[in-house]
N, C-alpha and C. Protein backbone atom coordinates (compact mmCIF):
# COMPACT_ATOMS: atom_id res chain seq x y z
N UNK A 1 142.16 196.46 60.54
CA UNK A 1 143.30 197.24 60.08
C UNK A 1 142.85 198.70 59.91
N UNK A 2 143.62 199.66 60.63
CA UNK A 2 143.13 200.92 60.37
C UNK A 2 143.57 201.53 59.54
N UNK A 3 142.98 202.34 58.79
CA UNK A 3 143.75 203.21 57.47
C UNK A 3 143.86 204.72 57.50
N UNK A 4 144.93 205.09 57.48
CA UNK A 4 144.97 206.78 57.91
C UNK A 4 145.02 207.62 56.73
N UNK A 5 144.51 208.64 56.73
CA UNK A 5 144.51 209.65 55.29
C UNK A 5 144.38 210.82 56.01
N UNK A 6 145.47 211.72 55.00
CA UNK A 6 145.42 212.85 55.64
C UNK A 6 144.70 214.04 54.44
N UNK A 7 144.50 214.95 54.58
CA UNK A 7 143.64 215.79 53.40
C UNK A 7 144.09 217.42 53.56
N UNK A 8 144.50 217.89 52.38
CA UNK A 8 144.64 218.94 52.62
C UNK A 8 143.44 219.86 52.33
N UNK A 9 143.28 221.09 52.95
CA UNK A 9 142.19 221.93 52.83
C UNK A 9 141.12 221.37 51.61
N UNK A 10 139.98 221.65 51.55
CA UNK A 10 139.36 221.73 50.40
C UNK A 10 139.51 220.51 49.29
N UNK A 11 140.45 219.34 50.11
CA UNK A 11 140.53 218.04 48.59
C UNK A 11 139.19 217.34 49.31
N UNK A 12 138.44 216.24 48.29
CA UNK A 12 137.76 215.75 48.35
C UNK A 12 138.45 214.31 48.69
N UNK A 13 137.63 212.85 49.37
CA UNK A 13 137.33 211.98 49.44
C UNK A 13 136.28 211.44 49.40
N UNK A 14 135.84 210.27 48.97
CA UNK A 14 134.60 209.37 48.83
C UNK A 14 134.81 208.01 49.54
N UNK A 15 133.55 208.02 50.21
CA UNK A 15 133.94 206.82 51.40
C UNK A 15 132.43 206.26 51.06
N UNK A 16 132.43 204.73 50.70
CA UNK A 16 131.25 204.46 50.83
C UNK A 16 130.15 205.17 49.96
N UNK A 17 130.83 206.13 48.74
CA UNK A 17 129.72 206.37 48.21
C UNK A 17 129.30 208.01 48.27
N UNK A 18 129.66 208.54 49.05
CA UNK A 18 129.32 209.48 49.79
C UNK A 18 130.89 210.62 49.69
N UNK A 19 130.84 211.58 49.03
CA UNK A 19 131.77 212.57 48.35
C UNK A 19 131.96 213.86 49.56
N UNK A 20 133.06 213.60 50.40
CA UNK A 20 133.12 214.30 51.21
C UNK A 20 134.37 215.40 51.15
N UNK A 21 134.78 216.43 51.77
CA UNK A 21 135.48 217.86 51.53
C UNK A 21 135.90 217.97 52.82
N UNK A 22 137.32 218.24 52.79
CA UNK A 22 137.92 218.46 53.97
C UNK A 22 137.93 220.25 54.06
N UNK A 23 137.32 220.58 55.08
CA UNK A 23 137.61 222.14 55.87
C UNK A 23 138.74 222.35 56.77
N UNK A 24 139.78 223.06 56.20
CA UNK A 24 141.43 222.87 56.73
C UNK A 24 141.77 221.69 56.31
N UNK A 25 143.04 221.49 57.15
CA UNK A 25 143.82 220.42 56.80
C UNK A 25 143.26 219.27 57.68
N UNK A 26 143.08 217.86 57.23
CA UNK A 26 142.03 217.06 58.13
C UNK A 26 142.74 215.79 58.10
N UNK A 27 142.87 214.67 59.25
CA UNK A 27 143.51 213.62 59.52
C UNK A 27 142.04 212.92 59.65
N UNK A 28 142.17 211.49 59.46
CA UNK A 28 140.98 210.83 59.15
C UNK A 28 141.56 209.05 59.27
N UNK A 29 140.76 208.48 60.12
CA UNK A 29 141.44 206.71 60.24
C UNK A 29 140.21 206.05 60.20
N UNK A 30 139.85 205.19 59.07
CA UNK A 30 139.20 204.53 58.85
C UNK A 30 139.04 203.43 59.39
N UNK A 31 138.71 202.79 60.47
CA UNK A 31 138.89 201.55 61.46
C UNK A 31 137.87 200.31 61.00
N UNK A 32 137.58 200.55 59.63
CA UNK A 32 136.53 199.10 59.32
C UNK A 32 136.70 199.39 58.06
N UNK A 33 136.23 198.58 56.52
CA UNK A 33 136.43 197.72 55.65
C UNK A 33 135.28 199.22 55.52
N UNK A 34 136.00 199.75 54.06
CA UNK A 34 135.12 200.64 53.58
C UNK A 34 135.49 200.98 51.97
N UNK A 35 134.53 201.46 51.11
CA UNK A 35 135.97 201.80 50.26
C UNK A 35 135.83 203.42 50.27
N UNK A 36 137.28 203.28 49.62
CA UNK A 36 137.79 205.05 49.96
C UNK A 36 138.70 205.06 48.59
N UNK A 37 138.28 206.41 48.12
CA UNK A 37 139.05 207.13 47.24
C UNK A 37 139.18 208.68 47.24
N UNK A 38 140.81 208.64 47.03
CA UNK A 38 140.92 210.26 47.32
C UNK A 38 140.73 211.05 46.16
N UNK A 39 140.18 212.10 46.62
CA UNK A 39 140.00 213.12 44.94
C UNK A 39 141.10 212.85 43.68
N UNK A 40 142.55 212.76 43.67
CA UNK A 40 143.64 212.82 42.90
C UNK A 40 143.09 211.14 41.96
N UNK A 41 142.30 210.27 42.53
CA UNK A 41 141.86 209.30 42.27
C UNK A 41 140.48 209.05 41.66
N UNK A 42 139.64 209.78 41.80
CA UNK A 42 138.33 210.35 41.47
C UNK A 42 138.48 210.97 40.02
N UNK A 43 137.83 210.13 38.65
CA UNK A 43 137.69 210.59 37.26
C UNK A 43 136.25 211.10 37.19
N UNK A 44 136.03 212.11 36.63
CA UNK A 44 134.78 212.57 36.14
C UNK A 44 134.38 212.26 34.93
N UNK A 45 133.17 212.04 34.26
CA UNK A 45 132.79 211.41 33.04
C UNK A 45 133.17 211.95 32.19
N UNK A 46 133.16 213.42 32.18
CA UNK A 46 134.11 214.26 31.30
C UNK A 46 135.83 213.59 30.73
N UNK A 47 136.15 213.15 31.66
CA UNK A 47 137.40 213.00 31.76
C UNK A 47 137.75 211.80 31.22
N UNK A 48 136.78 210.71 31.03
CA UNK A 48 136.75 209.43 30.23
C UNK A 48 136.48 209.42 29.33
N UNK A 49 137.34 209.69 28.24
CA UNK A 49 137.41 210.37 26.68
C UNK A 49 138.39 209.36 25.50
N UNK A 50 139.19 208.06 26.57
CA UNK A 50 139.81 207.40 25.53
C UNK A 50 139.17 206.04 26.34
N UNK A 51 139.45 204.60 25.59
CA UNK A 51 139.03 203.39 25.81
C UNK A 51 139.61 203.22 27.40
N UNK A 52 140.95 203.90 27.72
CA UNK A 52 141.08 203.14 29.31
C UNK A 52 140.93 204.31 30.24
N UNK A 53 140.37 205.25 29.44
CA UNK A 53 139.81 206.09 30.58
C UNK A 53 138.40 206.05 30.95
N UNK A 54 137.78 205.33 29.73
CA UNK A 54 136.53 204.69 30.37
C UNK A 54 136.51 203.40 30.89
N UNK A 55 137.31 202.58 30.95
CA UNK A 55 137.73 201.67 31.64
C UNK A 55 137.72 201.79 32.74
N UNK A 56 138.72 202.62 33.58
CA UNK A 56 139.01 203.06 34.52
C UNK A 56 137.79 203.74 35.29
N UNK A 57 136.86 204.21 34.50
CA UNK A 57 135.64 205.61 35.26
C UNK A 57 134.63 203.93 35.83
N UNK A 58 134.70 203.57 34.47
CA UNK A 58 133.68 201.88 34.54
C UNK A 58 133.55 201.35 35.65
N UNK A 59 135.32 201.04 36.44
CA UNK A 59 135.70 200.47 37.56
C UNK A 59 135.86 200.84 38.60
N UNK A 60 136.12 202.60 38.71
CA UNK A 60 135.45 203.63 40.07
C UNK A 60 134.28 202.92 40.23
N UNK A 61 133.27 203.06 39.11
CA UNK A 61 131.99 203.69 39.48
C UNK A 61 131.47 202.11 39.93
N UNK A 62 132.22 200.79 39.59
CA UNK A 62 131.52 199.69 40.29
C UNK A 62 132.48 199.86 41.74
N UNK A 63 133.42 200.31 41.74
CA UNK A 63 134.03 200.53 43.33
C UNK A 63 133.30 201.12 44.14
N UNK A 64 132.94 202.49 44.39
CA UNK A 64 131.93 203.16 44.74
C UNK A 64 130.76 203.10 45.07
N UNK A 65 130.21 202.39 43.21
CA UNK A 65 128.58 202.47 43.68
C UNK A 65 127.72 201.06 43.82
N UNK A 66 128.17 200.86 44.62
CA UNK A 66 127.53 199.29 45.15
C UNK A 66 126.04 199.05 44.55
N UNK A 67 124.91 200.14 44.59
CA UNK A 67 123.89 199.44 44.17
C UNK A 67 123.53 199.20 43.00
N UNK A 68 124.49 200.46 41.89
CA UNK A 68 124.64 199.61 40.49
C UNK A 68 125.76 198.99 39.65
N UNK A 69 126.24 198.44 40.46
CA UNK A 69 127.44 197.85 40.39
C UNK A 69 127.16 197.01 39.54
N UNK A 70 126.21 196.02 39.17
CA UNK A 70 126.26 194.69 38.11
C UNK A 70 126.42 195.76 37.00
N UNK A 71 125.92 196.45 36.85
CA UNK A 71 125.52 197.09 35.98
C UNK A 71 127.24 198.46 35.55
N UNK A 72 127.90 198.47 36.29
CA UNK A 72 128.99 199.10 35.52
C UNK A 72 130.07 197.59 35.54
N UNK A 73 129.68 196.66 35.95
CA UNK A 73 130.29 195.47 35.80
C UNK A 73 130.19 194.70 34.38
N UNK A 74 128.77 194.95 33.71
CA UNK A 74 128.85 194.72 32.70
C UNK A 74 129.81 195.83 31.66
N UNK A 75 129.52 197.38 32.02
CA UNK A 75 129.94 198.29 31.16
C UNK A 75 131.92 197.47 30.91
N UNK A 76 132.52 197.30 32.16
CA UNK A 76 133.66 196.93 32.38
C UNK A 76 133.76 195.60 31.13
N UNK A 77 132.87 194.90 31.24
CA UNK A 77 133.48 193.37 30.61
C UNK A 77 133.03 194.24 29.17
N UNK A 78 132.50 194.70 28.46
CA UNK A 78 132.12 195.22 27.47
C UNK A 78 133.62 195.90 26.56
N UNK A 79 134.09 196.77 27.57
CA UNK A 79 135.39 197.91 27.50
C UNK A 79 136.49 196.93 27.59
N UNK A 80 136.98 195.85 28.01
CA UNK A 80 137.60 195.05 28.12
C UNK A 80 138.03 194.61 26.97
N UNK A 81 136.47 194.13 27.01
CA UNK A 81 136.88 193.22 25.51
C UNK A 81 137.43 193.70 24.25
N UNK A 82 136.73 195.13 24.10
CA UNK A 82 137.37 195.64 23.63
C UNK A 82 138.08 196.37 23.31
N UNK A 83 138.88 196.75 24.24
CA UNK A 83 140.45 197.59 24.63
C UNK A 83 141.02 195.82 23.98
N UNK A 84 141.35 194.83 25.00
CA UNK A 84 142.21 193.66 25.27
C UNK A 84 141.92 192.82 23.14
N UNK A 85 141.35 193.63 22.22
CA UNK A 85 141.08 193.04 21.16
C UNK A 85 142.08 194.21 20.43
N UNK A 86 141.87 195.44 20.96
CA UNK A 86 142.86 196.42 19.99
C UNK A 86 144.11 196.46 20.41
N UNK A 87 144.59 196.52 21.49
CA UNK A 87 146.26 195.95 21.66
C UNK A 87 147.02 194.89 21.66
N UNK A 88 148.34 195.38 20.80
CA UNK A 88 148.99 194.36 20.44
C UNK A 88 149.96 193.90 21.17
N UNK A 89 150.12 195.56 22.01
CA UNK A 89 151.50 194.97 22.85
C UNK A 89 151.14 193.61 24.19
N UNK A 90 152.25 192.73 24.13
CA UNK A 90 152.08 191.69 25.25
C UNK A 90 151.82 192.27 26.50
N UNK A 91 152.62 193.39 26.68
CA UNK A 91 152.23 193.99 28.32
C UNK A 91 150.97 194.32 28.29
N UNK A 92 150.41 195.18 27.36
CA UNK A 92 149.72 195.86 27.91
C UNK A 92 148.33 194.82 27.61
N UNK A 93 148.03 193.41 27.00
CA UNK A 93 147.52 192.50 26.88
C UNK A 93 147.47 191.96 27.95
N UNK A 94 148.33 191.74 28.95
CA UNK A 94 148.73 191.34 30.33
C UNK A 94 148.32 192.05 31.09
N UNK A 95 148.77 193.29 31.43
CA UNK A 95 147.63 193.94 32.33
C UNK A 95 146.36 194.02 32.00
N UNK A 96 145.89 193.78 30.52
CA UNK A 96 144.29 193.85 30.72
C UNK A 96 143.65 192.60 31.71
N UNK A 97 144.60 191.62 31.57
CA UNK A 97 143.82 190.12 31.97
C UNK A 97 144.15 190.03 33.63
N UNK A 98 145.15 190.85 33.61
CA UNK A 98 145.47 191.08 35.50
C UNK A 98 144.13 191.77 35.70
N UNK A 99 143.70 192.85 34.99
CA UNK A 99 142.68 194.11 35.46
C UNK A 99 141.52 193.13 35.86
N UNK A 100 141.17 192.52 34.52
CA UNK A 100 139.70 191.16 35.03
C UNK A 100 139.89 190.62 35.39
N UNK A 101 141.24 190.24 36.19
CA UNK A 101 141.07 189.15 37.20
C UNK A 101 140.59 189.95 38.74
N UNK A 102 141.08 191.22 38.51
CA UNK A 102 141.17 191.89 40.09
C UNK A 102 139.29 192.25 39.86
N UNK A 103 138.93 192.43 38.79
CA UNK A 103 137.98 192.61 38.92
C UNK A 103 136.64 191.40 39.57
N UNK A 104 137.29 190.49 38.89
CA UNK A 104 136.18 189.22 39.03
C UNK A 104 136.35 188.49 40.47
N UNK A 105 137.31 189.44 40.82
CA UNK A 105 137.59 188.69 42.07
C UNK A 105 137.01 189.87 43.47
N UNK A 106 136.52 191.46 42.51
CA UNK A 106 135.76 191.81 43.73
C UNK A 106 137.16 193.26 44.23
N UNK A 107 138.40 192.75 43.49
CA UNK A 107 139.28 193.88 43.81
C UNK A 107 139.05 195.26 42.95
N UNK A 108 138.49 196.08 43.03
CA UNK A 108 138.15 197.06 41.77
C UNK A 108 139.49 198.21 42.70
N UNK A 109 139.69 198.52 43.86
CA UNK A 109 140.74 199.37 44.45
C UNK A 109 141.85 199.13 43.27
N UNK A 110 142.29 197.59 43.44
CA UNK A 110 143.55 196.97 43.11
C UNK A 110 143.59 197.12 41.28
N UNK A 111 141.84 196.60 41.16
CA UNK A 111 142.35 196.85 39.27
C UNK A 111 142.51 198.42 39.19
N UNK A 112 142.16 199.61 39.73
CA UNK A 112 142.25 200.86 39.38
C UNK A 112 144.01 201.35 38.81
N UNK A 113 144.95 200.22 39.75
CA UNK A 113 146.12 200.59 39.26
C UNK A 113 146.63 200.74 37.84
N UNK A 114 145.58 198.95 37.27
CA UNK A 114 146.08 198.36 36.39
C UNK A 114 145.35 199.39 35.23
N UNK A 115 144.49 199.68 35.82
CA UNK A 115 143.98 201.09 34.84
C UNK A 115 144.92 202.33 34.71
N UNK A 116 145.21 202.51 35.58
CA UNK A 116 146.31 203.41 35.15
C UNK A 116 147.27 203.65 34.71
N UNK A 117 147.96 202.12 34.57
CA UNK A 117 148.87 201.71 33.84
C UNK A 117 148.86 201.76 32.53
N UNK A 118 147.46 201.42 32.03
CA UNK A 118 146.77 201.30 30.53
C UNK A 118 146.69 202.77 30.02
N UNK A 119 146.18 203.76 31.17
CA UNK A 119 146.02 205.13 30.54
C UNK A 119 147.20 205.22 30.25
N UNK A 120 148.26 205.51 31.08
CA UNK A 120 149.70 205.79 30.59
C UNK A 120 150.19 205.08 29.14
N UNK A 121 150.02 203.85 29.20
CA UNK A 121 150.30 203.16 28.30
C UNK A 121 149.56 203.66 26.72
N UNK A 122 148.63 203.88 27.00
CA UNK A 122 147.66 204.45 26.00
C UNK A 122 148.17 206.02 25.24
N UNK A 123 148.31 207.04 26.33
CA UNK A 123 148.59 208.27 26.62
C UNK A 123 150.07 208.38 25.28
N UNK A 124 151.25 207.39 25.81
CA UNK A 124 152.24 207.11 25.30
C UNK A 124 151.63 206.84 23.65
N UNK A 125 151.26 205.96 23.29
CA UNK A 125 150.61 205.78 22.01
C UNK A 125 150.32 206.79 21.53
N UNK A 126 149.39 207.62 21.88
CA UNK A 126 148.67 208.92 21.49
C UNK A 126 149.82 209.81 21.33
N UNK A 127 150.86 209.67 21.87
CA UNK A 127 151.93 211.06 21.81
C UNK A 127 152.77 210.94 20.75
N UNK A 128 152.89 209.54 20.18
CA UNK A 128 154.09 208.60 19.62
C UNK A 128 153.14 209.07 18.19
N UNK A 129 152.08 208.58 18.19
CA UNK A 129 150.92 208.69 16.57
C UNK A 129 150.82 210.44 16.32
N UNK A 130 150.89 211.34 17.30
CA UNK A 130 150.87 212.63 16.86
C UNK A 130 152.17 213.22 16.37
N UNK A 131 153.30 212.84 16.84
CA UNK A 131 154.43 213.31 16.82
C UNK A 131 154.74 212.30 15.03
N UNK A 132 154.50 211.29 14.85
CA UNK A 132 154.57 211.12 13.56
C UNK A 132 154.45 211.41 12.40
């Protein structure tokens, strides 16, 4: 299955590990089983500052980095446990257990959604407790 991405000037992608920069505007088809993430998708450690944003960095960085992957695999079941111990809401209890399933099953692309769902979800909380 081929996968097409297009890039505008200067955005980044990571293929395999490897953090690459488009010069101009760049078309790109991936014709084999790789993983790929586009910059807009790419968190920096900086940027993982609440429980599902380190969640989320946890599950890039076992997407990505294959050779220490057990090892942000543990960070993941760690953050899990306890994110999925401090919420009460049913959804967002539910997507945690979707997230470890995509995880245990090797999908880290697919749990990244469910991470983002949680940031939002989270984000919302944080806006709701300040505004109080």
């Amino acid at each position: 299955m081929t996968l097409r991405i297009s890039l505008r000037d200067g955005e980044k992608v990571i293929v395999n590990g490897a953090v690459l920069r488009s010069v101009g505007r760049t078309d790109l088809r991936l014709e084999n089983d790789a993983c790929v993430l586009r910059g807009q998708d790419v968190m920096t450690p900086e940027e993982a500052n609440t429980p599902a944003r380190r969640l989320y960095f946890a599950c890039m960085m076992a997407y990505i980095d294959e050779t220490n992957r057990e090892a942000h695999q543990d960070s993941i079941v760690a953050l899990v446990r306890d994110l999925i111990g401090a919420l009460t809401s049913p959804d967002a209890q539910s997507t945690c257990v979707a997230f470890a399933q995509k995880v245990a099953c090797g999908k880290y692309y697919a749990a990244l959604a469910d991470c983002r769902w949680l940031i939002n979800y989270e984000a919302d909380l944080l806006a709701t407790a300040a505004a109080a």
